[in-house]
N, C-alpha and C. Protein backbone atom coordinates (compact mmCIF):
# COMPACT_ATOMS: atom_id res chain seq x y z
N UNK A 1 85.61 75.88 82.65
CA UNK A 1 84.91 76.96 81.98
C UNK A 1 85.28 76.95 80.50
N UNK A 2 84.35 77.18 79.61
CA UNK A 2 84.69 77.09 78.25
C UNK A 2 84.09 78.27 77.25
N UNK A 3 85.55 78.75 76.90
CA UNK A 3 85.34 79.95 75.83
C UNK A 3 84.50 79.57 74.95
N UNK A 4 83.77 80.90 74.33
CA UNK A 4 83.25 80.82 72.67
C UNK A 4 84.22 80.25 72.03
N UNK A 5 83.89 80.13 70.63
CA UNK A 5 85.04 79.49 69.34
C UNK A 5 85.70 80.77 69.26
N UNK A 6 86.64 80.06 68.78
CA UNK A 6 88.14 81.05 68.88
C UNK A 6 87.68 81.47 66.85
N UNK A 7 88.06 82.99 66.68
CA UNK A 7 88.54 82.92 65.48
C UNK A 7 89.80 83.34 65.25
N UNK A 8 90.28 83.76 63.96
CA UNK A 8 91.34 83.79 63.53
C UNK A 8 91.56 85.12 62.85
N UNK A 9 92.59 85.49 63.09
CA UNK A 9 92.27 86.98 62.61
C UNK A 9 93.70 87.41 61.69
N UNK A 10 93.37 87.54 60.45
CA UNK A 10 94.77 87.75 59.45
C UNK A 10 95.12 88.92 59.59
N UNK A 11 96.30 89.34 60.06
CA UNK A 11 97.52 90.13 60.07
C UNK A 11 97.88 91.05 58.81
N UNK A 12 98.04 89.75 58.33
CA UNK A 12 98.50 90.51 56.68
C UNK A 12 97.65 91.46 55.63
N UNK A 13 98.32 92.45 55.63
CA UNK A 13 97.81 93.13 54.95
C UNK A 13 97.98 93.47 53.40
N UNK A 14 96.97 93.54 52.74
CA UNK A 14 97.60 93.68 51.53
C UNK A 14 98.31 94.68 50.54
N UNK A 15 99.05 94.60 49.80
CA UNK A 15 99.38 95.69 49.00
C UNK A 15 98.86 97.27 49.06
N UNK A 16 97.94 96.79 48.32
CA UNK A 16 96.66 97.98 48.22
C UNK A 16 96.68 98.71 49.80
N UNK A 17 96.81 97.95 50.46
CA UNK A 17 96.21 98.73 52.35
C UNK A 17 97.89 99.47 52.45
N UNK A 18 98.73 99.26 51.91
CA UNK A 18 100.34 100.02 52.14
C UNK A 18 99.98 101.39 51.64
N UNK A 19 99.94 102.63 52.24
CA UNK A 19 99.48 103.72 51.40
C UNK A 19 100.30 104.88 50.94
N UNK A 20 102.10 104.37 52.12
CA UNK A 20 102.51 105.04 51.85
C UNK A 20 103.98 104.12 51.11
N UNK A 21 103.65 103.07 51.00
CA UNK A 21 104.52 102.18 49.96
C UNK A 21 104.52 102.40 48.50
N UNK A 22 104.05 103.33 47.73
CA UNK A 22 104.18 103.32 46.19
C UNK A 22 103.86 105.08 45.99
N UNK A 23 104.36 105.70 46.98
CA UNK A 23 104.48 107.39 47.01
C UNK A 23 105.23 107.76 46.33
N UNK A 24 105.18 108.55 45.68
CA UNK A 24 106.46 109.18 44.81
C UNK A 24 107.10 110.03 46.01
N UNK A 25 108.24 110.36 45.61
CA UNK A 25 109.33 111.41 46.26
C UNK A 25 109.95 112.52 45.75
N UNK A 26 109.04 113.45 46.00
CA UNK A 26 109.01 114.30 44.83
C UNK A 26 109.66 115.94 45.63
N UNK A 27 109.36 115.72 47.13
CA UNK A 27 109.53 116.11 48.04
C UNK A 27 111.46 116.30 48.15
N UNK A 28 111.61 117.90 47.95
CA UNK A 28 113.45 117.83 48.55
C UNK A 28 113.06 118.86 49.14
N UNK A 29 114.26 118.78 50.59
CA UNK A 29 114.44 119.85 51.54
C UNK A 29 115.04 121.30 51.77
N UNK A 30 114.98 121.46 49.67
CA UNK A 30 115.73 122.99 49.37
C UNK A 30 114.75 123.60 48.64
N UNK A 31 113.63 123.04 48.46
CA UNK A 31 112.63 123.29 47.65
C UNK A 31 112.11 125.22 48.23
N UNK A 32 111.79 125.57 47.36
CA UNK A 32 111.12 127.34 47.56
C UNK A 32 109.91 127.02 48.19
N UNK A 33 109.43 127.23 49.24
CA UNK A 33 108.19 127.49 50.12
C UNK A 33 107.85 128.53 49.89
N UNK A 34 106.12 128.85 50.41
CA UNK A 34 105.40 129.57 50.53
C UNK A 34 105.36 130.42 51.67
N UNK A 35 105.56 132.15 51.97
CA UNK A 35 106.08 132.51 53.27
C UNK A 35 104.45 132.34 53.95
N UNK A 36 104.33 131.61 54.64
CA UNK A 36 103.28 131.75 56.11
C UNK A 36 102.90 132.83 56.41
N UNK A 37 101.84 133.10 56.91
CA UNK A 37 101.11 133.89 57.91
C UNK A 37 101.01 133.45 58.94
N UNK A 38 102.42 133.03 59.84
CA UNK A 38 102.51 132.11 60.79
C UNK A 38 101.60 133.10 62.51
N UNK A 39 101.58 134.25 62.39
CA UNK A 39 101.63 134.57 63.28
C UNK A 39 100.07 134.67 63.61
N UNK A 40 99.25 135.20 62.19
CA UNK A 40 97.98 134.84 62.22
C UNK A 40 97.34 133.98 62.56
N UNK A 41 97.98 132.70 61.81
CA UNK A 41 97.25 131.74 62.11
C UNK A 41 96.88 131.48 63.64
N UNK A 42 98.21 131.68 64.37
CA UNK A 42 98.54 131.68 65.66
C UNK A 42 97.26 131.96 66.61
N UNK A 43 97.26 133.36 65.90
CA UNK A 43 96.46 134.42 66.44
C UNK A 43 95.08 133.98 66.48
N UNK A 44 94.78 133.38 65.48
CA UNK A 44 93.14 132.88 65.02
C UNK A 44 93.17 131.36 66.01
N UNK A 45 94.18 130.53 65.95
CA UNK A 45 94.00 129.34 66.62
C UNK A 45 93.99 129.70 68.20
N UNK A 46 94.80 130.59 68.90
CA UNK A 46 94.48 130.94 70.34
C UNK A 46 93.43 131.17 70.59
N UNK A 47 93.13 132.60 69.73
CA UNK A 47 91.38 133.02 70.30
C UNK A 47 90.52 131.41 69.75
N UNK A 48 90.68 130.65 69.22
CA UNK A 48 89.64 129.37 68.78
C UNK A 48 90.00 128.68 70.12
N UNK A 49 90.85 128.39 70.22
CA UNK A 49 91.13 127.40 71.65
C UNK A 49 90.45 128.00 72.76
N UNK A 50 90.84 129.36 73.17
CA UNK A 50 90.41 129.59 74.53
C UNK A 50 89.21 130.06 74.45
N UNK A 51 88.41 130.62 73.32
CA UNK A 51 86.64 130.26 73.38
C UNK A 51 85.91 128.88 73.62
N UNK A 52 86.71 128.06 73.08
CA UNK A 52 86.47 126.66 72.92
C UNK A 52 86.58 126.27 75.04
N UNK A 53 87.76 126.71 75.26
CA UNK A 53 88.29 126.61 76.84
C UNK A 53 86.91 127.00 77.69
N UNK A 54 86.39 128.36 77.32
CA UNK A 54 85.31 129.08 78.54
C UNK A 54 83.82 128.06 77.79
N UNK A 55 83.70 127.64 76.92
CA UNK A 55 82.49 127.41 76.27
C UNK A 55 82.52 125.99 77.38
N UNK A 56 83.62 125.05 77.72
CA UNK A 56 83.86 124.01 78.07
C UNK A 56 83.45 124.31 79.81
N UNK A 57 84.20 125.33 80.42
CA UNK A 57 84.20 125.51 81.78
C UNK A 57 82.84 125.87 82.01
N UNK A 58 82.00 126.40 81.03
CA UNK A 58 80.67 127.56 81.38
C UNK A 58 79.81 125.73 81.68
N UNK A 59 80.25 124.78 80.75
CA UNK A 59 79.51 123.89 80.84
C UNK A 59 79.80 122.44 81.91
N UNK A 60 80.59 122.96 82.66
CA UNK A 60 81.29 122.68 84.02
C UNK A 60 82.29 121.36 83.70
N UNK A 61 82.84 121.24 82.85
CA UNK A 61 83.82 120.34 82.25
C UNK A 61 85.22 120.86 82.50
N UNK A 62 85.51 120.72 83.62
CA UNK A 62 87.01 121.26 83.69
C UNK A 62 88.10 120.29 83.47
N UNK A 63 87.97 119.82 82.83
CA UNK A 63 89.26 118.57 82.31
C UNK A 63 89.13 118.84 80.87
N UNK A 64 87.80 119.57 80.16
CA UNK A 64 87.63 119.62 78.60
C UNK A 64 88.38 121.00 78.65
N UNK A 65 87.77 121.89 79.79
CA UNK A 65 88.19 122.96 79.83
C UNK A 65 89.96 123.43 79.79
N UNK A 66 90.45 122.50 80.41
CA UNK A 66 91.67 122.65 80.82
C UNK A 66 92.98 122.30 79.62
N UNK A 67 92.46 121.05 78.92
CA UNK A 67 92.91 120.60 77.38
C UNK A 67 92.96 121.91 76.58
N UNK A 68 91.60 122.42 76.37
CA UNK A 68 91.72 123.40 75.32
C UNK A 68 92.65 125.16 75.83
N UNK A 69 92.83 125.41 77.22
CA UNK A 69 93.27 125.89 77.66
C UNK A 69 95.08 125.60 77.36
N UNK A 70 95.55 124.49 77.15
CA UNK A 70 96.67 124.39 76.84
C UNK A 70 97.14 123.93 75.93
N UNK A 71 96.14 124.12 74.59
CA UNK A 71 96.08 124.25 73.13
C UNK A 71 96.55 126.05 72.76
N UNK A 72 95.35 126.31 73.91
CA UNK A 72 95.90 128.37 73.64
C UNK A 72 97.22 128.45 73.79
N UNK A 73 97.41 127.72 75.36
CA UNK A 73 98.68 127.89 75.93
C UNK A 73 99.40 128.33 74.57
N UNK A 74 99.70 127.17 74.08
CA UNK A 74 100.31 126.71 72.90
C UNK A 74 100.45 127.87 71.96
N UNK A 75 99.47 128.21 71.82
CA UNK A 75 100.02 129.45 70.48
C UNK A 75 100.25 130.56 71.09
N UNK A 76 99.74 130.43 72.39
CA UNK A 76 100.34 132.21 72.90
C UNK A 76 101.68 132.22 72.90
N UNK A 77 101.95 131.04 73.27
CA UNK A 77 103.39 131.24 73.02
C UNK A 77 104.46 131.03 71.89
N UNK A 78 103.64 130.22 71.08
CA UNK A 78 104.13 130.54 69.18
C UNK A 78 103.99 131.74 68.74
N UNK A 79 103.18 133.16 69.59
CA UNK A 79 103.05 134.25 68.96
C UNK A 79 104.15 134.94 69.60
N UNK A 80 104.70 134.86 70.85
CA UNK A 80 105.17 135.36 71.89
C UNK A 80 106.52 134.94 71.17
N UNK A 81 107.25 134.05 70.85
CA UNK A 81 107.96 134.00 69.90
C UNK A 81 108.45 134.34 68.82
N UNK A 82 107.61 135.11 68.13
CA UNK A 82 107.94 135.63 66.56
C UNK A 82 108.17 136.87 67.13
């Protein structure tokens, strides 16, 4: 049995394609932050997930349904926390 022609496929990448090779570091870990609205956000991303969850189940996708269901998970309990 005999394959198509084989090609060759270069690896190397160039300079230019490195994107995080010529970053400055400007970045220190004592730096003054901005205080969050962590709890909001929270708040806004749960109710987005679990509309997203029933919009999924109404459309009988229970594996789409179930993902976005434990995206909510997720922040109910980042709120449940603060």
């Amino acid at each position: 049995m005999q394959n198509g022609p084989r090609t060759i496929v270069n690896t190397h990448r160039p300079q230019s394609a490195r994107p995080f090779a010529n970053r400055s570091k400007q970045w220190t870990p004592n730096a003054a932050r901005p205080e969050t609205r962590g709890h909001q956000n929270a708040q806004r991303s749960y109710e987005r997930y679990l509309a997203l969850a029933k919009v999924q189940a109404q459309a009988g996708d229970i594996v789409g349904a179930e993902n976005y269901y434990q995206h909510a998970e997720h922040y109910f309990r980042s709120m449940s926390s603060d």
